[in-house]
C-alpha atoms as a PDB file:
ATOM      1  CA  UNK A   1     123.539  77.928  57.865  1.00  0.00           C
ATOM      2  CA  UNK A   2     126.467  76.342  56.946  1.00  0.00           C
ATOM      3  CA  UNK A   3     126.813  72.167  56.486  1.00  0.00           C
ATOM      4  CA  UNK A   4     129.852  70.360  56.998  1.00  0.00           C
ATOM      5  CA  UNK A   5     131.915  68.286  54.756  1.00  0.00           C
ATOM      6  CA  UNK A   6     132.799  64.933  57.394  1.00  0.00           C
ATOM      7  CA  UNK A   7     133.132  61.885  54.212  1.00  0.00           C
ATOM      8  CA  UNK A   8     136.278  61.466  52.503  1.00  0.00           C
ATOM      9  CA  UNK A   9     134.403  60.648  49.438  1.00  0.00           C
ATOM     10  CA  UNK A  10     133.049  63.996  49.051  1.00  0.00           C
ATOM     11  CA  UNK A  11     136.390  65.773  49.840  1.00  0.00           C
ATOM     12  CA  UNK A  12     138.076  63.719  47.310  1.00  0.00           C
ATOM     13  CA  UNK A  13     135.310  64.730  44.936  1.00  0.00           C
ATOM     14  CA  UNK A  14     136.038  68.953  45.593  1.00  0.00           C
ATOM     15  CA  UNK A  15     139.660  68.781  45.452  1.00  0.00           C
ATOM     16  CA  UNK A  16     139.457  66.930  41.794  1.00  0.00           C
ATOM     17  CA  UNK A  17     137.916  69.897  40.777  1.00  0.00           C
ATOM     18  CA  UNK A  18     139.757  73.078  39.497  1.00  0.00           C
ATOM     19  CA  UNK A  19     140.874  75.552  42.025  1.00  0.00           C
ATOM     20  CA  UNK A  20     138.812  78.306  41.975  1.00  0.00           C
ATOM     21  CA  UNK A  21     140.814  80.851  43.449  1.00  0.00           C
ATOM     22  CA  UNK A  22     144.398  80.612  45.395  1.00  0.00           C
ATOM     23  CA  UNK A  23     146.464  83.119  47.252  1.00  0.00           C
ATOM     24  CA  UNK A  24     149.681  82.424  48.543  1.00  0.00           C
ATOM     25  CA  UNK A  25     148.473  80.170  51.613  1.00  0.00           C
ATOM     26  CA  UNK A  26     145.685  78.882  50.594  1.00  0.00           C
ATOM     27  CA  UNK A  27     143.694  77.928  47.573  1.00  0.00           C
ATOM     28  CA  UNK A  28     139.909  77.231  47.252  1.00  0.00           C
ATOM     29  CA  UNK A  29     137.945  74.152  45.199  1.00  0.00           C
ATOM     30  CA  UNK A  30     134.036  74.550  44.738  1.00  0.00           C
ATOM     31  CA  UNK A  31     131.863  71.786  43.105  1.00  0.00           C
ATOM     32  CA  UNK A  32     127.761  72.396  42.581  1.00  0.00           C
ATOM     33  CA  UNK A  33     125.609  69.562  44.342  1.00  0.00           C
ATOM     34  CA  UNK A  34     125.592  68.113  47.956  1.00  0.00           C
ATOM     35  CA  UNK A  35     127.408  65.824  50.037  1.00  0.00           C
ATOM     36  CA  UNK A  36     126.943  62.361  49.305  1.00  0.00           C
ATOM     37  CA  UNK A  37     124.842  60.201  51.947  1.00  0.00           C
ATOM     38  CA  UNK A  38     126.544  58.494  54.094  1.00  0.00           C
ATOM     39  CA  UNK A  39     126.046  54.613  53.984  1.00  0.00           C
ATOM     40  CA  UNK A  40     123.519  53.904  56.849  1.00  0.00           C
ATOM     41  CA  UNK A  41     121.048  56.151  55.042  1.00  0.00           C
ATOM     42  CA  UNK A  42     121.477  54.688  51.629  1.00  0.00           C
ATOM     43  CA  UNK A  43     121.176  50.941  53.183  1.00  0.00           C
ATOM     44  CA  UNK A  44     117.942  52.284  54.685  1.00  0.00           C
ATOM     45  CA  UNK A  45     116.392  53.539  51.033  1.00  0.00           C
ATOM     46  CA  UNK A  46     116.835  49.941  49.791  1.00  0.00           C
ATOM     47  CA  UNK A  47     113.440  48.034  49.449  1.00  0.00           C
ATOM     48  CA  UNK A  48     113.354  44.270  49.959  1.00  0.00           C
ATOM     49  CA  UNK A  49     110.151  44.275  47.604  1.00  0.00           C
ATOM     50  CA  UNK A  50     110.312  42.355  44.313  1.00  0.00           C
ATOM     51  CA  UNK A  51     110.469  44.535  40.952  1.00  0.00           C
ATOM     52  CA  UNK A  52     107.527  42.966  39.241  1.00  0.00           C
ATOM     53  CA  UNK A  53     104.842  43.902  42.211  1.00  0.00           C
ATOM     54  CA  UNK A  54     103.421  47.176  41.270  1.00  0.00           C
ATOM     55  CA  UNK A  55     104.656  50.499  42.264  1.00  0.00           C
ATOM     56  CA  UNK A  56     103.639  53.486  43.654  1.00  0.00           C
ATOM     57  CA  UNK A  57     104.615  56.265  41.386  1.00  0.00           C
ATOM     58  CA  UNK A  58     107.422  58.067  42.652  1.00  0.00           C
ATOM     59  CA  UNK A  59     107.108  61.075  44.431  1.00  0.00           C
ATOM     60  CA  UNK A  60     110.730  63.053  42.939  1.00  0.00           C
ATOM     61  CA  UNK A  61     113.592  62.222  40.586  1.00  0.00           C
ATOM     62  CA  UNK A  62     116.187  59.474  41.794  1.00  0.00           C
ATOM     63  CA  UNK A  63     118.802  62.305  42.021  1.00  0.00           C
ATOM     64  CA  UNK A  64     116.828  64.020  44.066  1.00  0.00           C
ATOM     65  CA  UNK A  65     117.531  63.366  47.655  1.00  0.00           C
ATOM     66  CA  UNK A  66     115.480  66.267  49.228  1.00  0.00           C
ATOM     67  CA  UNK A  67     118.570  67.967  49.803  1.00  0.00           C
ATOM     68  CA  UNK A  68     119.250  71.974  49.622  1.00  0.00           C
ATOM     69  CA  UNK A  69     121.655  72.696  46.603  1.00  0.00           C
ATOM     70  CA  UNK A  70     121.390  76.138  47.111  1.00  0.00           C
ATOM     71  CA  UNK A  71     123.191  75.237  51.083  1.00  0.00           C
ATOM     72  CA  UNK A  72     126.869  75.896  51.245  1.00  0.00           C
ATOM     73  CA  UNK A  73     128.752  72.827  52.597  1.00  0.00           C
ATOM     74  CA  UNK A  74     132.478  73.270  54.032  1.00  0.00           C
ATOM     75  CA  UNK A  75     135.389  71.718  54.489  1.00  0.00           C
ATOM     76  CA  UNK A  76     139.387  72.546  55.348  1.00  0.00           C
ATOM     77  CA  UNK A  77     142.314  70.618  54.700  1.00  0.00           C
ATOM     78  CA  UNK A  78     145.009  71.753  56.765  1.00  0.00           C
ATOM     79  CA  UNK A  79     147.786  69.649  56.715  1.00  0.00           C
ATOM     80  CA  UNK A  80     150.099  68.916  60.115  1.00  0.00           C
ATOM     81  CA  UNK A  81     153.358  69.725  57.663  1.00  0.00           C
ATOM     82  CA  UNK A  82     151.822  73.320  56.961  1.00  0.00           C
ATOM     83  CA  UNK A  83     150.426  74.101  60.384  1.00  0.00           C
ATOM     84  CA  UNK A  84     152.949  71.693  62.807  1.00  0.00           C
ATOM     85  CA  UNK A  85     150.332  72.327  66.122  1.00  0.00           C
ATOM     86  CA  UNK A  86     146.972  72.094  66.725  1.00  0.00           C
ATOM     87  CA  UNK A  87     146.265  75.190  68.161  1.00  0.00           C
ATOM     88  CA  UNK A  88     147.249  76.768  64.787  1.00  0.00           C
ATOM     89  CA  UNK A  89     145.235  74.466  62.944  1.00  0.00           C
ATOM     90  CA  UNK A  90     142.254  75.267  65.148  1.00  0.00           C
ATOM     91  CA  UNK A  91     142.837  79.122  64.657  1.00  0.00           C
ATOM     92  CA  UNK A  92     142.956  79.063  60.977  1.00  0.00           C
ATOM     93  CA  UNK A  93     139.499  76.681  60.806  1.00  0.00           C
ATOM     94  CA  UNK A  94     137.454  79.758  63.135  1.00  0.00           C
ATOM     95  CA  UNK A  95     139.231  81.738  60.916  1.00  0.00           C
ATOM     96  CA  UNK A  96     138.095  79.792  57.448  1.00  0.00           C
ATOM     97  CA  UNK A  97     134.778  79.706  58.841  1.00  0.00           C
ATOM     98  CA  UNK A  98     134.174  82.817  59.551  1.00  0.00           C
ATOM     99  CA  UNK A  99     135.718  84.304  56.039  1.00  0.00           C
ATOM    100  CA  UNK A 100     132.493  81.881  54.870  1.00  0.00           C
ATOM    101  CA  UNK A 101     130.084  83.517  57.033  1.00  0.00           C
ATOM    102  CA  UNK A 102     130.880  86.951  56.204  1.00  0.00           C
ATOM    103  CA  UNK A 103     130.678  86.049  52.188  1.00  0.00           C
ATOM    104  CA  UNK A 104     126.956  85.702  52.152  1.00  0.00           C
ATOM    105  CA  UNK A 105     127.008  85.609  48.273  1.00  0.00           C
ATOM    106  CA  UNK A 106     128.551  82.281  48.014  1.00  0.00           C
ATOM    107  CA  UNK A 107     127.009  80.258  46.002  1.00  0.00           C
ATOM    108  CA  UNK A 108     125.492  76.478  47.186  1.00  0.00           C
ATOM    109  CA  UNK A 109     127.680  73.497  46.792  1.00  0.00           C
ATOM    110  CA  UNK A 110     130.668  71.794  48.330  1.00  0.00           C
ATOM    111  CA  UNK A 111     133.365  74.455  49.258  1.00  0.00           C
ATOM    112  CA  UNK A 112     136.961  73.015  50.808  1.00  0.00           C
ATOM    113  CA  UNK A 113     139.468  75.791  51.749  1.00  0.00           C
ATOM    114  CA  UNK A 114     143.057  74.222  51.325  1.00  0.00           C
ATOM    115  CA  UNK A 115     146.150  75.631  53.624  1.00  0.00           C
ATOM    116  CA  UNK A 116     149.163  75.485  50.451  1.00  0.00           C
ATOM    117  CA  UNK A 117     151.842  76.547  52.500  1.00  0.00           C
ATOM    118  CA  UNK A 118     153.140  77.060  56.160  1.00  0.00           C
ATOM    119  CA  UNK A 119     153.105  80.817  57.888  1.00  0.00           C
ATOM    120  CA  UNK A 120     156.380  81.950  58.593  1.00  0.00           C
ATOM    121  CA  UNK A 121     157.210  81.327  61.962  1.00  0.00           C
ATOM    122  CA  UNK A 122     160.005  84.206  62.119  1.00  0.00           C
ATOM    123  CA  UNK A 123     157.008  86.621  61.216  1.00  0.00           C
ATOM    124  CA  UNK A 124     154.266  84.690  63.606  1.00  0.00           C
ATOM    125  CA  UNK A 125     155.969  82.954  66.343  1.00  0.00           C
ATOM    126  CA  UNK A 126     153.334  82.628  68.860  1.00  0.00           C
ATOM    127  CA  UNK A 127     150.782  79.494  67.321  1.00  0.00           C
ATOM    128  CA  UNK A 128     147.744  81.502  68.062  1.00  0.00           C
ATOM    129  CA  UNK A 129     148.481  85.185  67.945  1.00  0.00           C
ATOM    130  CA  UNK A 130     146.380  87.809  67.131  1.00  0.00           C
ATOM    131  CA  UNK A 131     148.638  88.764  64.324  1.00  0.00           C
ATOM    132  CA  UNK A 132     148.378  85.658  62.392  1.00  0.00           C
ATOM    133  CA  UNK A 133     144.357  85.690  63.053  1.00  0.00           C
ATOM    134  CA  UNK A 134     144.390  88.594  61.670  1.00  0.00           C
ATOM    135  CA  UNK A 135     147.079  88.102  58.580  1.00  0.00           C
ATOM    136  CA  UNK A 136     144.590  84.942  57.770  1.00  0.00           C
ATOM    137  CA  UNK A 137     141.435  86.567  58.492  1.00  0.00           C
ATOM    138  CA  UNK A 138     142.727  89.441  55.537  1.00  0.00           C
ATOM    139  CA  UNK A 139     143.967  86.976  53.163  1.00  0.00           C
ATOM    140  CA  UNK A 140     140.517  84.784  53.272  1.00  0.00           C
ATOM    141  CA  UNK A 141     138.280  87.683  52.435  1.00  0.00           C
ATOM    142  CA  UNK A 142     140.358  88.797  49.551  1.00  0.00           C
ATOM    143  CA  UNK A 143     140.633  84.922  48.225  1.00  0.00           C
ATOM    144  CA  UNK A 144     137.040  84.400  48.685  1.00  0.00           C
ATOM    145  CA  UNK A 145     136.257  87.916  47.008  1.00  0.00           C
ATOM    146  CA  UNK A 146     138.250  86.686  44.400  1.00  0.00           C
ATOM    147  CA  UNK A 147     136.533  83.018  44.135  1.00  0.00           C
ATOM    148  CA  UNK A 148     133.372  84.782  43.547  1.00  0.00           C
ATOM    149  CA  UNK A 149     134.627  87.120  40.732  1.00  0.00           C
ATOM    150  CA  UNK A 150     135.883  83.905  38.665  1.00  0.00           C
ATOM    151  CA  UNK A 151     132.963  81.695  37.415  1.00  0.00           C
ATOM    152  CA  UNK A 152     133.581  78.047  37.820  1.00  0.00           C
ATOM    153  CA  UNK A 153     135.914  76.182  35.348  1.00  0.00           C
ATOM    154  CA  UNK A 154     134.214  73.134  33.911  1.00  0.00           C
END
């Protein structure tokens, strides 16, 4: 199954990272760990004891949040100047998605696709055509492919 990437905070953490692979619409940022917790769960985790009582030993690690690492979280940024309507913005997210699902060799962390540059709208003038599905369906697989030939840049 694949998670989704909703915080800010985590996308802003991916797209510091290198690009791992880009093609000539879109480029692709990978980081190893999970998405952070949102606030309402870390507000939750705080104790109102006092420090000196005594303790129960811990049960895992700090860093340890009980969450998968090995899960795949996603996110696209597909910005309006790129893809003008939604419809087209909608397309090429079923389309990210489902380059994801088909690359079952990814490996766990934060993924975010990014959408570099507009499709020509002489070439695909209809928003959602099959054409263009198709034109971004190819050029995901073949970026992805390549994502997973590169190892990860520190």
């Amino acid at each position: 199954m694949i998670g989704r990437i909703v915080r800010s905070a985590d996308f802003e953490r991916v797209l510091a990272a290198p690009t791992r692979a880009r093609s000539f619409h879109f480029a692709v940022h990978h980081l190893q760990g999970s998405p952070s917790l949102p606030r309402s769960q870390v507000i939750q985790h705080l104790s109102t004891e006092l420090s000196t009582g005594l303790s129960q030993p811990a049960e895992s690690s700090v860093d340890d949040r009980g969450q998968n690492t090995d899960r795949v979280w996603l996110g696209a940024v597909l910005p309006k100047r790129h893809a003008r309507r939604a419809v087209t913005r909608s397309l090429l997210k079923r389309q990210i998605r489902a380059a994801v699902i088909r690359q079952p060799r990814l490996p766990g962390g934060l993924w975010v696709v990014r959408l570099r540059a507009p499709f020509e709208p002489q070439r695909f003038p209809s928003a959602a055509s099959a054409a263009l599905a198709e034109a971004a369906r190819i050029e995901l697989d073949t970026l992805l492919a390549d994502a997973l030939r590169r190892p990860a840049r520190a």
